[in-house]
Protein backbone atom coordinates (compact mmCIF):
# COMPACT_ATOMS: atom_id res chain seq x y z
CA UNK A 1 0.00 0.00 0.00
CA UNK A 2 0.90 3.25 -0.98
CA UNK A 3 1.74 5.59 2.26
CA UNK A 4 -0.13 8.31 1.32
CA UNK A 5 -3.05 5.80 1.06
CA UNK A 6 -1.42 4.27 4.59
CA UNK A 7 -1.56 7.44 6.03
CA UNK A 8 -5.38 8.52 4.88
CA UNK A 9 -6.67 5.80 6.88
CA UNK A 10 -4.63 6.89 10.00
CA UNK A 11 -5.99 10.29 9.74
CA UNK A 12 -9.64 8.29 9.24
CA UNK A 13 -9.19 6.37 12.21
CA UNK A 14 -9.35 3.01 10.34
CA UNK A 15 -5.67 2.21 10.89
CA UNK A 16 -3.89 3.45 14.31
CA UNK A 17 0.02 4.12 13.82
CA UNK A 18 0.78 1.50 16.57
CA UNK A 19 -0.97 -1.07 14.24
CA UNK A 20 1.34 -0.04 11.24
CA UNK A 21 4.62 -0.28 13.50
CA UNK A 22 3.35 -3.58 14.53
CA UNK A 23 3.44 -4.76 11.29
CA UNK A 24 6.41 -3.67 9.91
CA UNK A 25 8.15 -5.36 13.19
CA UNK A 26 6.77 -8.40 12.58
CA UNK A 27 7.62 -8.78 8.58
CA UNK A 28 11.14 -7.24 9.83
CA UNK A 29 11.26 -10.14 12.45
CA UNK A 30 10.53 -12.50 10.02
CA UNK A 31 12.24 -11.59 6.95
CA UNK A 32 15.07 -9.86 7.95
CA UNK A 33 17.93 -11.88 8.66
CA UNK A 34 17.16 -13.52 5.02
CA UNK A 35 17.54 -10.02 3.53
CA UNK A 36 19.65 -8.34 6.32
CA UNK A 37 18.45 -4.26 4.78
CA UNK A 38 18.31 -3.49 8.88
CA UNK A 39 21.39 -3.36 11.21
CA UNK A 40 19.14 -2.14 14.16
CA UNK A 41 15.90 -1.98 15.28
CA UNK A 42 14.42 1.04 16.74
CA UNK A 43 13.76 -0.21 20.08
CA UNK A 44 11.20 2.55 20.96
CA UNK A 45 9.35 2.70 17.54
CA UNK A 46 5.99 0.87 19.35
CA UNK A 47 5.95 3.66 22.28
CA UNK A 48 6.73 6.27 19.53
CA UNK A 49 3.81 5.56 17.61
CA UNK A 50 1.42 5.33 20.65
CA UNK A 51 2.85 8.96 21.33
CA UNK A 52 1.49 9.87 18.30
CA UNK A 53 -1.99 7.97 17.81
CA UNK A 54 -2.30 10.20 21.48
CA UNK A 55 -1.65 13.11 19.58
CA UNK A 56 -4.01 12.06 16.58
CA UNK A 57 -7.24 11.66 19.13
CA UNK A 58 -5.86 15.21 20.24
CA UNK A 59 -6.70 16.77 16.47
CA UNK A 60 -2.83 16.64 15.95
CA UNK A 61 -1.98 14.97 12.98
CA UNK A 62 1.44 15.65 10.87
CA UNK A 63 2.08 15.21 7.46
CA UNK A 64 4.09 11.37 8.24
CA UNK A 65 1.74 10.87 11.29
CA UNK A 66 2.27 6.66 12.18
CA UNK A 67 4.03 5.81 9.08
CA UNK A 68 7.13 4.01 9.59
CA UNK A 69 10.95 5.30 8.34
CA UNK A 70 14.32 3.49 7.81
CA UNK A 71 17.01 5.32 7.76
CA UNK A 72 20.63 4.56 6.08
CA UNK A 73 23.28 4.34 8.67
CA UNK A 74 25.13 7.23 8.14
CA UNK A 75 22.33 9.65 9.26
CA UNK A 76 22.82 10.45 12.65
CA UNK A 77 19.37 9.29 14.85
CA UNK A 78 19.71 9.78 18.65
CA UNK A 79 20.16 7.08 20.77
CA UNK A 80 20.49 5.00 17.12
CA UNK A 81 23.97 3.29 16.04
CA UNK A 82 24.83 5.21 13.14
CA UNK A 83 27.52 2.35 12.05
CA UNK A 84 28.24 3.66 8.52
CA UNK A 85 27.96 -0.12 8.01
CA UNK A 86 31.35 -0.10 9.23
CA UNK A 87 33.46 -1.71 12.26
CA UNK A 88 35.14 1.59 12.77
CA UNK A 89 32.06 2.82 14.34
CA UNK A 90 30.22 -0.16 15.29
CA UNK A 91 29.34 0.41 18.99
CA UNK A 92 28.98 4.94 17.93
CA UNK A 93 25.39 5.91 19.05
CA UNK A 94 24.48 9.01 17.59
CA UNK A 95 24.05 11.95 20.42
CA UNK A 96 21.92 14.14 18.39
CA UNK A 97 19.71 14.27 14.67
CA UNK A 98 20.05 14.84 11.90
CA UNK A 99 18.12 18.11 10.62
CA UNK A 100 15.69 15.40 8.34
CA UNK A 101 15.11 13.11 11.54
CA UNK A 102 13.81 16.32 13.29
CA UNK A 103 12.12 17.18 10.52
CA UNK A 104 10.23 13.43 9.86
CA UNK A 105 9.67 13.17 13.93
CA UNK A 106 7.94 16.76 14.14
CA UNK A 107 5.68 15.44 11.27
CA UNK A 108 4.77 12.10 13.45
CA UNK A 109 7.06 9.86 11.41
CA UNK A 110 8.37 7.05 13.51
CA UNK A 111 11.99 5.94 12.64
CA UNK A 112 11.68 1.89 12.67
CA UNK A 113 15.53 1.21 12.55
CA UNK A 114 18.92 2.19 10.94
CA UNK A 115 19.21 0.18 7.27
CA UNK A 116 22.37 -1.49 5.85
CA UNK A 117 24.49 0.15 3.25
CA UNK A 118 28.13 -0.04 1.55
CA UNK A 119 30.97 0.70 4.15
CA UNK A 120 30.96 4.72 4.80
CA UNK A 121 28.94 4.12 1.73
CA UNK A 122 31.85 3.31 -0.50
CA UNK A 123 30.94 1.11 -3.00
CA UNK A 124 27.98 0.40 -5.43
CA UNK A 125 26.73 -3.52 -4.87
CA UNK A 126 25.81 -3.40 -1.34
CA UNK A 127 28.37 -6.50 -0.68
CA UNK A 128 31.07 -4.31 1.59
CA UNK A 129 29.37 -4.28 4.57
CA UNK A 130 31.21 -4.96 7.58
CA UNK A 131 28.15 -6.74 8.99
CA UNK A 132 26.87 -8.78 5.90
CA UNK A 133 25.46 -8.10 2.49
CA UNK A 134 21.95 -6.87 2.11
CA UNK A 135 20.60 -9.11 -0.54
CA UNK A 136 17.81 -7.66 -3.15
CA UNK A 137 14.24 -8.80 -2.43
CA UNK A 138 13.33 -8.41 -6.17
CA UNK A 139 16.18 -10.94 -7.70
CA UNK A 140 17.23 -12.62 -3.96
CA UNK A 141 20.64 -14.02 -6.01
CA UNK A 142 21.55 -10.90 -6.97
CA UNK A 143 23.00 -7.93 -5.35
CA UNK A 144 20.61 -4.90 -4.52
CA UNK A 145 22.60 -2.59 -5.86
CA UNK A 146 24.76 0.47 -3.33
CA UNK A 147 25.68 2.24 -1.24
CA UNK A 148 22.21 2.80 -0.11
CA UNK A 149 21.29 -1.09 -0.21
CA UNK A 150 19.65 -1.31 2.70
CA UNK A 151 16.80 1.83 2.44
CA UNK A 152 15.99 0.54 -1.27
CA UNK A 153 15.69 -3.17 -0.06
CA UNK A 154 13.61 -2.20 2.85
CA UNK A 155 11.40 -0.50 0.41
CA UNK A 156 11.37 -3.43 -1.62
CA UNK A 157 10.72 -6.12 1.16
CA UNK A 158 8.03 -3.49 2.67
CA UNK A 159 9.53 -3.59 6.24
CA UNK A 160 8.69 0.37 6.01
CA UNK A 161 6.42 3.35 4.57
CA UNK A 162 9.92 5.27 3.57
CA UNK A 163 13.28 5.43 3.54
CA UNK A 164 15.96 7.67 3.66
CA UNK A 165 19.11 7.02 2.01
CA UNK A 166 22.88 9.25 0.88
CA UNK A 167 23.75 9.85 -2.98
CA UNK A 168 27.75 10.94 -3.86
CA UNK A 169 27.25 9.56 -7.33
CA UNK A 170 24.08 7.39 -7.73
CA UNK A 171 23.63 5.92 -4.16
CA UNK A 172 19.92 5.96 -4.19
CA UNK A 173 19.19 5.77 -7.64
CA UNK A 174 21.85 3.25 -8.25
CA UNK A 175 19.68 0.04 -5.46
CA UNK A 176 16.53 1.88 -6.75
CA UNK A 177 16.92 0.31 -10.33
CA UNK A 178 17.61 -2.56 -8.83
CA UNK A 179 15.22 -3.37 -6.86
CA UNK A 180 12.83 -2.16 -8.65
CA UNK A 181 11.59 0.72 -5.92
CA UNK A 182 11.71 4.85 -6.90
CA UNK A 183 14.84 6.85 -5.61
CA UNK A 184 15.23 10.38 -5.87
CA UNK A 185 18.75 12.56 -5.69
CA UNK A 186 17.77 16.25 -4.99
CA UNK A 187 19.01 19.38 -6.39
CA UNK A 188 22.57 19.66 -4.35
CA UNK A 189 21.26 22.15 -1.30
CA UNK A 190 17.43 21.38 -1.46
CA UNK A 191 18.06 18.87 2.06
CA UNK A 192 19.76 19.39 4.71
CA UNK A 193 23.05 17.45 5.33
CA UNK A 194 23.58 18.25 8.64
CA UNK A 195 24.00 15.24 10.62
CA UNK A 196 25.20 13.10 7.95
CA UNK A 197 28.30 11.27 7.75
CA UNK A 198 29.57 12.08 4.26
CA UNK A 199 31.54 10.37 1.81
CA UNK A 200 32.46 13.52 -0.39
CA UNK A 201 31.04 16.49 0.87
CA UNK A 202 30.67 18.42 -2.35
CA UNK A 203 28.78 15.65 -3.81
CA UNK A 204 26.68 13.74 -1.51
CA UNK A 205 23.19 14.87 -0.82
CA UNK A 206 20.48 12.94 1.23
CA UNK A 207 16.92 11.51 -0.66
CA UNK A 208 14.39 9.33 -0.46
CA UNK A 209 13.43 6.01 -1.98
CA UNK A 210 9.85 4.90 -2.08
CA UNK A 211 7.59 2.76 -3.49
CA UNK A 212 5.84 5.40 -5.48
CA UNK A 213 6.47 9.02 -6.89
CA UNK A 214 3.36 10.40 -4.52
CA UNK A 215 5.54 8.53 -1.45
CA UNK A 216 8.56 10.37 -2.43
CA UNK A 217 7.40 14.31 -3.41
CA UNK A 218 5.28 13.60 0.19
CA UNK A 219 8.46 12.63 2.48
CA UNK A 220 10.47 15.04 0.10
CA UNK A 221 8.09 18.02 1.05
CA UNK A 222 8.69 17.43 4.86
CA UNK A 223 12.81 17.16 4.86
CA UNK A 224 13.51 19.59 2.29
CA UNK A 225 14.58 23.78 2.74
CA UNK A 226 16.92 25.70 3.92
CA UNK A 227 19.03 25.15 7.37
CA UNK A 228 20.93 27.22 9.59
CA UNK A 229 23.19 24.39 10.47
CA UNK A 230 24.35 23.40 7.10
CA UNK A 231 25.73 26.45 4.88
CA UNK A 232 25.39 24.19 1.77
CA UNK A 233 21.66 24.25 1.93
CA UNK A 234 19.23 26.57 0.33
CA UNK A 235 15.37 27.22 -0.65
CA UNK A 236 15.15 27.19 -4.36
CA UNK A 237 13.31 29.86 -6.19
CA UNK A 238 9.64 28.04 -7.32
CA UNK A 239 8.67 28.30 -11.08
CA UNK A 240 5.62 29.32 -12.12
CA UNK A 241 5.77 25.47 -12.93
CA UNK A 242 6.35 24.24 -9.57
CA UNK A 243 4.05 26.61 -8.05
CA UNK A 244 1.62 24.80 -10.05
CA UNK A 245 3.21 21.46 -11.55
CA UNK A 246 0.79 20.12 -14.08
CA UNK A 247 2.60 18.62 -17.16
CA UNK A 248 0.98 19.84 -20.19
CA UNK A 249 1.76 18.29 -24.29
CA UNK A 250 4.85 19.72 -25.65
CA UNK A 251 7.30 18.60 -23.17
CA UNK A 252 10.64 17.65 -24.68
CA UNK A 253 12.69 14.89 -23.58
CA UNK A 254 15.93 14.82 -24.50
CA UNK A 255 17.95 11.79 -25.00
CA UNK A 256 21.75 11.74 -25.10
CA UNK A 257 23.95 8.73 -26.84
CA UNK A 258 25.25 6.71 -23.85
CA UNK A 259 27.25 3.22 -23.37
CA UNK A 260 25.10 0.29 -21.74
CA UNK A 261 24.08 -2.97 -22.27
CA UNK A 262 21.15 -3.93 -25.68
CA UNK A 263 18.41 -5.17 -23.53
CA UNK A 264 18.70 -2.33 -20.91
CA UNK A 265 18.82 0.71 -24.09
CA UNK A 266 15.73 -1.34 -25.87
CA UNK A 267 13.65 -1.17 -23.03
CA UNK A 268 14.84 2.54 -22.35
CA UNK A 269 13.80 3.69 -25.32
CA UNK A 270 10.28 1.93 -25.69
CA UNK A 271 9.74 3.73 -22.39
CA UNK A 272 10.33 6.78 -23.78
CA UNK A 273 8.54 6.13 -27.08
CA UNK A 274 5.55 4.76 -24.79
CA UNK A 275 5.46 7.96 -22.41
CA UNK A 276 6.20 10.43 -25.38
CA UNK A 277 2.74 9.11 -27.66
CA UNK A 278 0.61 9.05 -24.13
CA UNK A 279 1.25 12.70 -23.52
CA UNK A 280 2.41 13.77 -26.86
CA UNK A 281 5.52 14.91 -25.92
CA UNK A 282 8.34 14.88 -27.82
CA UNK A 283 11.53 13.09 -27.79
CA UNK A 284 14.55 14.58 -28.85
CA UNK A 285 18.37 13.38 -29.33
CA UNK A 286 20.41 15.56 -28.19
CA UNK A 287 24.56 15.91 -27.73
CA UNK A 288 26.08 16.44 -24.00
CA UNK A 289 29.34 17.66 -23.96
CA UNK A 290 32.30 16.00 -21.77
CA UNK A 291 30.24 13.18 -19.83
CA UNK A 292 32.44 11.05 -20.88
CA UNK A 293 34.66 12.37 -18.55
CA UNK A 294 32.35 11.72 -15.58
CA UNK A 295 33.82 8.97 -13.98
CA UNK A 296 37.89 10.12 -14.35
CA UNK A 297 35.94 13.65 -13.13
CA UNK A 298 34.00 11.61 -10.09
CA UNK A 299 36.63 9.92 -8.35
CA UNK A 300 39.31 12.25 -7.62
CA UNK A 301 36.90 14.62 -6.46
CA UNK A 302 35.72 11.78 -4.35
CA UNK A 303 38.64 9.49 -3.32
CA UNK A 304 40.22 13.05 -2.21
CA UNK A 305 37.28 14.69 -0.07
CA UNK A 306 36.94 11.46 1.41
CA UNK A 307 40.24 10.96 2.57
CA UNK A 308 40.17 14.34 4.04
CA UNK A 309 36.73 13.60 6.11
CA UNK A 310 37.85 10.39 7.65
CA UNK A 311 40.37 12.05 9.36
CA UNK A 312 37.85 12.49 12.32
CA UNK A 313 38.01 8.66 12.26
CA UNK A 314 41.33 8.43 14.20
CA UNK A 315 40.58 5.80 16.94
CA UNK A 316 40.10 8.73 20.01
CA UNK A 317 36.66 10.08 19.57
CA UNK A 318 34.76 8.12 17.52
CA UNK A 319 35.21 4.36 17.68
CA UNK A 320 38.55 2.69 15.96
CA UNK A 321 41.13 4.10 13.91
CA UNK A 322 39.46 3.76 10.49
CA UNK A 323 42.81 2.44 8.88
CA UNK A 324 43.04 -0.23 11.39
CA UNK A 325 38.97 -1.38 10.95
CA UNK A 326 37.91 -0.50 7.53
CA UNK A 327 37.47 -2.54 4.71
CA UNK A 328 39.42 -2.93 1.47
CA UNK A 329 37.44 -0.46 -0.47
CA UNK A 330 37.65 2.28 2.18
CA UNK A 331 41.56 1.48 2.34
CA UNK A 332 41.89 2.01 -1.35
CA UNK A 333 39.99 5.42 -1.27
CA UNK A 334 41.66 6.61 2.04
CA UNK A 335 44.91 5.80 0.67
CA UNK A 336 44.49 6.99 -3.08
CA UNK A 337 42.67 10.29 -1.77
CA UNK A 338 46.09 10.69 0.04
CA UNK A 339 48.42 10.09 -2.40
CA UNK A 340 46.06 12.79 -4.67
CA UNK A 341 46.28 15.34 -2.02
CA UNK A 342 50.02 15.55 -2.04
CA UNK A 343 51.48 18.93 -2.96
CA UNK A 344 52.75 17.54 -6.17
CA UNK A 345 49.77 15.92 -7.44
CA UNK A 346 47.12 18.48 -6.20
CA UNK A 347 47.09 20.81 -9.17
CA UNK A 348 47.16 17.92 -11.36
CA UNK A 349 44.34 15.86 -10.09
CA UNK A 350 42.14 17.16 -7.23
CA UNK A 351 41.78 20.81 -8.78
CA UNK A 352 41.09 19.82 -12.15
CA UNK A 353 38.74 17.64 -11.18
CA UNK A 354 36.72 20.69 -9.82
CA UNK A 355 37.03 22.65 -13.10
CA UNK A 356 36.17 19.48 -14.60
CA UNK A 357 33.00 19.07 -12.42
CA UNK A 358 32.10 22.77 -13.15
CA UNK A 359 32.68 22.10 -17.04
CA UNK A 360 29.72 19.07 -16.77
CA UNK A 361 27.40 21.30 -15.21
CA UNK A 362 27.57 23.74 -17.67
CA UNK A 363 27.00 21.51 -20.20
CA UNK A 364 24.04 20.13 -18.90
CA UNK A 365 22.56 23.20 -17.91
CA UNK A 366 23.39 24.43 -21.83
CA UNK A 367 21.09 20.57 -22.76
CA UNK A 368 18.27 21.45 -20.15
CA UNK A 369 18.04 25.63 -22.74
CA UNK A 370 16.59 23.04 -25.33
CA UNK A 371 14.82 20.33 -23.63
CA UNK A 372 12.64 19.98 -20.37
CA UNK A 373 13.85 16.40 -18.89
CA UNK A 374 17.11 14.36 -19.99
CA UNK A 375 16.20 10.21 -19.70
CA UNK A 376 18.78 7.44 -19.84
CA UNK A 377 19.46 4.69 -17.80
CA UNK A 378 20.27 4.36 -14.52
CA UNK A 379 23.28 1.67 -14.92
CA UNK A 380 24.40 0.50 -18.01
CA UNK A 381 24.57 -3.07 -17.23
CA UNK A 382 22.27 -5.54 -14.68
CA UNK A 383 23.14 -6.49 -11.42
CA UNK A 384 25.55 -9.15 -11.09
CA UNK A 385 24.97 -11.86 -8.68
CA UNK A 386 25.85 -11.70 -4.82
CA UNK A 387 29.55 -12.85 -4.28
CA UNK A 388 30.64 -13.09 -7.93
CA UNK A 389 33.98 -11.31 -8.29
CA UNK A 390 34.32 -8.78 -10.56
CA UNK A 391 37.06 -6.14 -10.57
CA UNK A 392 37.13 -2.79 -8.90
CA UNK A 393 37.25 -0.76 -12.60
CA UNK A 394 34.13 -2.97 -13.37
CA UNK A 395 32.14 -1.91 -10.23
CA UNK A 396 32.98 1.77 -10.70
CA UNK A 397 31.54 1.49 -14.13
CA UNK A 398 28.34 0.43 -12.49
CA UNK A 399 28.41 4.82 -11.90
CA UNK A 400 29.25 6.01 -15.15
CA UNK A 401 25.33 7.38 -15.79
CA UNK A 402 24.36 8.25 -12.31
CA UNK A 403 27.57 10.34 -11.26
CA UNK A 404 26.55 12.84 -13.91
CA UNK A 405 23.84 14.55 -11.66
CA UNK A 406 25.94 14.61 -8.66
CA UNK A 407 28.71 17.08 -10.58
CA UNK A 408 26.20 18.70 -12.48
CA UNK A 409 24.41 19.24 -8.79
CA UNK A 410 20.93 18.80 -10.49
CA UNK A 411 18.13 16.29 -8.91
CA UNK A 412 17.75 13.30 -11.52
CA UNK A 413 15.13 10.19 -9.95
CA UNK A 414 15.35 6.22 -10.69
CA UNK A 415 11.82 5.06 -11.42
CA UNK A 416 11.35 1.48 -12.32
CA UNK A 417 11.11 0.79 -16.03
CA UNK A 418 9.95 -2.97 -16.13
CA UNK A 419 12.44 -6.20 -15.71
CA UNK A 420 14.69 -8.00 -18.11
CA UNK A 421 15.37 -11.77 -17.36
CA UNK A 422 13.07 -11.07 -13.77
CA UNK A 423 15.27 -8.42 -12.71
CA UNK A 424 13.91 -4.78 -12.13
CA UNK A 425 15.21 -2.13 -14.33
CA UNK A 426 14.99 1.45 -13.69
CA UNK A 427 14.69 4.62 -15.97
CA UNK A 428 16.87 7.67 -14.73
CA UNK A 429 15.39 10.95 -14.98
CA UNK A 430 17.05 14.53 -14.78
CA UNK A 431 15.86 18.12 -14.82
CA UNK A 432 17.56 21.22 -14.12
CA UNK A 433 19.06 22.66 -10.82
CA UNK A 434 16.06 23.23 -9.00
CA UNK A 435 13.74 21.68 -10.87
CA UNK A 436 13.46 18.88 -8.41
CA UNK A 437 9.39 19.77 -8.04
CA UNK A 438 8.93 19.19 -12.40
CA UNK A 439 11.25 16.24 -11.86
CA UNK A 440 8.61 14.83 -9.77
CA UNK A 441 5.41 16.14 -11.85
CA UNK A 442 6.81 14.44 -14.93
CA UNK A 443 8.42 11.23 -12.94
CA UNK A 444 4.68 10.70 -12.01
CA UNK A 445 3.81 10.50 -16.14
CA UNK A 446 6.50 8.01 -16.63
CA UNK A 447 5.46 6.06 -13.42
CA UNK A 448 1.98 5.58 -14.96
């Protein structure tokens, strides 16, 4: 059931939010250690949402009111493990929120637990978890898809209403696709950030996955604006089109030449043919310039801001020395990010990078002066199966689409496309920086 439909019979009185945590717990109980998306139950969710059905019967009723959260483990939730998924910090209970948590709680939401993820949300499959991989409910044998594994596969094994999840360079989208759920990256700004653990500061932004577009503009409404406690955020200036977000004929959808596997472009494009004669929009090739580059443009950027943040991690305040606790892919980016940040290499790598990254964005925001939505996939290949080996160049290929809308700092939204061989597929969408409102509005037309 969709929440907002969950959440209409709370407000009725048909459904009490105790009744929905109750639920959830029980499926989580049951299901869980099969799919192991949650690291830790929120022991207190029960007496949270009696707290609120009291608050209900008192005419107080918030947007979320009884309808149950999950929340990736690198958002800080008080008196919550916020793990990172990661030994380094596996006994760190977070002392405070995170501005979203406030947010969801003031709203009634009811945080049932802390999901599983990628270590300090390095990596793409899900598999790097220092407690486990979080398998994909959709195609069990295969691997959900990272770092933010464990929100999409709670979505996908409904042990929640909504999740929250982190996205440095496809994060959400990237285990929305596949599992077959909706994950949206926001304009860089639109949420909050404060009391997340980043990866790469000037790329990481925190979203929602859902299993519906209403789901996610809902819990996107509640988390997003401005924040004195993060400098990085802002209130975007509505549209006329936002202010009233009805998609009319005549959109055009642009759609740039990119590398990925037959079966995934096929179904792409008879999306986009499908969508285009509904509404009679218009689809439209068009040329971006330099995202190619993407990737060598990503992870310098991200190997190097990295590096720099995990110096907090140095065994005195906050758990173990990361070196001495971390896996093998948060070794390689500590250590590369180190060996980029070196006075000789700096110029060469790190700060071109950022031109780089500034270069993309102007060449997408030249794409969105002649079209209103850019559509490609969301990873160019399918998922491969849960402990196959495959190199580490072959798993950062898994980004090459998605890390495009992280440098270009514009929202872009994974909304499932259909399945090839039984295994969800997901169509990426992109509009322009601030646009995240007629992202949604025309997400909803593809969702249909």
């Amino acid at each position: 059931m969709k929440a907002v439909e969950k959440l209409e019979l709370i407000k009725k009185g048909k459904l009490t939010a105790e009744e929905n945590i109750k639920e959830f717990l029980a499926k989580i109980r049951e299901m869980n250690p099969d799919i192991n998306a949650i690291l830790q139950v929120n022991d207190n969710a029960l007496l949270e949402a009696k707290e609120v059905d009291s608050n209900i019967r008192r005419g107080k009723v918030g947007k979320l009111a009884g309808l149950a959260v999950a929340v990736k483990s690198n958002i800080c939730v008080a008196q919550l493990k916020a793990t990172c998924a990661s030994k380094t910090l596996e006994n760190y209970t977070s002392p405070y929120n995170a501005t979203v948590i406030d947010k969801i709680r003031a709203e009634g939401g009811i945080i049932i637990g802390m999901t599983n993820m990628d270590e300090f949300a390095s990596g793409s499959s899900g598999e790097s978890s220092a407690f486990g991989a979080c398998k994909n409910p959709k195609a069990i044998e295969r691997i959900p898809g990272g770092s933010s594994s464990g929100s999409a596969a709670s979505i996908a094994a409904d042990f929640c209403d909504l999740a929250l999840g982190s996205d440095t360079g496809g994060s959400i989208r990237n285990p929305a696709s596949h599992c077959g759920v909706v994950g949206m990256k926001p304009s860089y700004g639109a949420i909050s950030r404060y009391g997340l653990i980043d990866l790469a500061m000037s790329l990481d932004q925190i979203g929602v996955l859902t299993c519906c577009i209403e789901d996610a503009e809902l819990l996107y409404d509640v988390i997003k604006g401005k924040d004195s406690l993060d400098a990085s955020s802002r209130d975007f200036k509505e549209s006329p089109f936002q202010k009233s977000p009805r998609v009319k004929p005549g959109i055009k959808i642009g759609v740039p030449k990119v590398l990925a596997d037959k079966d995934i472009l096929d179904l792409i494009d008879f999306k986009i043919k499908e969508i285009c004669n509904d509404n009679g929009w218009k689809k439209q090739d068009i040329e971006i310039k330099h995202i190619d580059l993407g990737i060598q443009t990503y992870y310098p950027i991200n190997y190097v801001e990295f590096a720099s943040g995990t110096r907090k991690f140095d065994g005195r305040r906050f758990g173990l020395k990361i070196e001495d606790s971390c896996g093998k892919e948060v070794l390689r980016r500590i250590l590369g990010g180190q060996e980029i940040s070196q006075e000789e290499f700096a110029g060469r790598y790190y700060k071109k990078a950022l031109d780089a990254k500034a270069i993309i964005a102007q060449s997408f925001e030249a794409a969105f002066s002649k079209v209103d939505c850019i559509v490609m996939p969301v990873v160019p290949k399918l998922p491969h199966k849960l402990g196959e080996e495959i190199p580490f160049e072959d798993e950062y290929k898994y980004d090459t689409l998605s890390v495009l809308a992280n440098l270009a700092e514009i929202p872009a939204m994974s909304v499932p496309a259909g399945e090839i061989k039984g295994i969800p597929v997901g169509i990426q969408l992109l509009c322009g920086l601030g646009q995240d409102k007629k992202l949604l509005a025309i997400a909803k037309r593809f969702e249909k």
